[in-house]
Protein backbone atom coordinates (compact mmCIF):
# COMPACT_ATOMS: atom_id res chain seq x y z
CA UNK A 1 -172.60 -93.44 20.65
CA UNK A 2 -173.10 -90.08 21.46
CA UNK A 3 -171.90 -87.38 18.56
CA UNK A 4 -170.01 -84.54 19.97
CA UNK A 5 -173.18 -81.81 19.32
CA UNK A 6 -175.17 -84.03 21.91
CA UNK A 7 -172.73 -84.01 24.37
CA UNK A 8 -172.34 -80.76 24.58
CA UNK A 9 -176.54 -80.11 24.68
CA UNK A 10 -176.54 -82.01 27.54
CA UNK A 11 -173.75 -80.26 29.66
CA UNK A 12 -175.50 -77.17 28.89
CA UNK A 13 -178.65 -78.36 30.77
CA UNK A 14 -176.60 -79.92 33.63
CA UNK A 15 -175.06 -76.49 34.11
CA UNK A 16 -177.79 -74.71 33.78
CA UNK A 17 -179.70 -76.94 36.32
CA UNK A 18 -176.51 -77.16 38.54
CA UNK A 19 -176.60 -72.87 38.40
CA UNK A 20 -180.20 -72.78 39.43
CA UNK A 21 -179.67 -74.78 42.04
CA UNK A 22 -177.02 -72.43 43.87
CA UNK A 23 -179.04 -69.74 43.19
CA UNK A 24 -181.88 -71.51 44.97
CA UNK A 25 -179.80 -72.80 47.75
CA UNK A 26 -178.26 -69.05 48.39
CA UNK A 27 -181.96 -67.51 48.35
CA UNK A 28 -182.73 -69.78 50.72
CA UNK A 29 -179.62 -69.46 52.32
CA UNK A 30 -180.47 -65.01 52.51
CA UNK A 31 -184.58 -66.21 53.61
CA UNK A 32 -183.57 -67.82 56.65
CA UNK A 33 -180.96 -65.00 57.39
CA UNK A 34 -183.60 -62.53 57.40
CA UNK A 35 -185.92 -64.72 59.15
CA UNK A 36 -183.43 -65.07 62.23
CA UNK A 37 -183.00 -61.38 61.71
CA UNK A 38 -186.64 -60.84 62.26
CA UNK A 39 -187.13 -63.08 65.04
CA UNK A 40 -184.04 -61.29 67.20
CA UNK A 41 -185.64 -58.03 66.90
CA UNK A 42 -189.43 -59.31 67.89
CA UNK A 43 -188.02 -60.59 71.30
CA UNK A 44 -188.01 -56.81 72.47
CA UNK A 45 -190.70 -57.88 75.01
């Protein structure tokens, strides 16, 4: 059985992963942005 002390140990890590995920996924999110904004402004041949 899981005590109480371990439970909570191992929601910290699942939230801490789950947070570094968004924050990976919105980075990504703002690279590609920027990338699309780069691309529209080299087609001024």
């Amino acid at each position: 059985m899981i005590t109480t002390h371990w439970l909570h140990v191992a929601l910290s890590w699942a939230s801490a992963l789950g947070l570094f995920a968004v924050l990976g996924g919105m980075a990504l999110a703002r690279h590609r942005a920027a990338k699309r904004a780069l691309d529209a402004l080299e087609r001024r041949t």
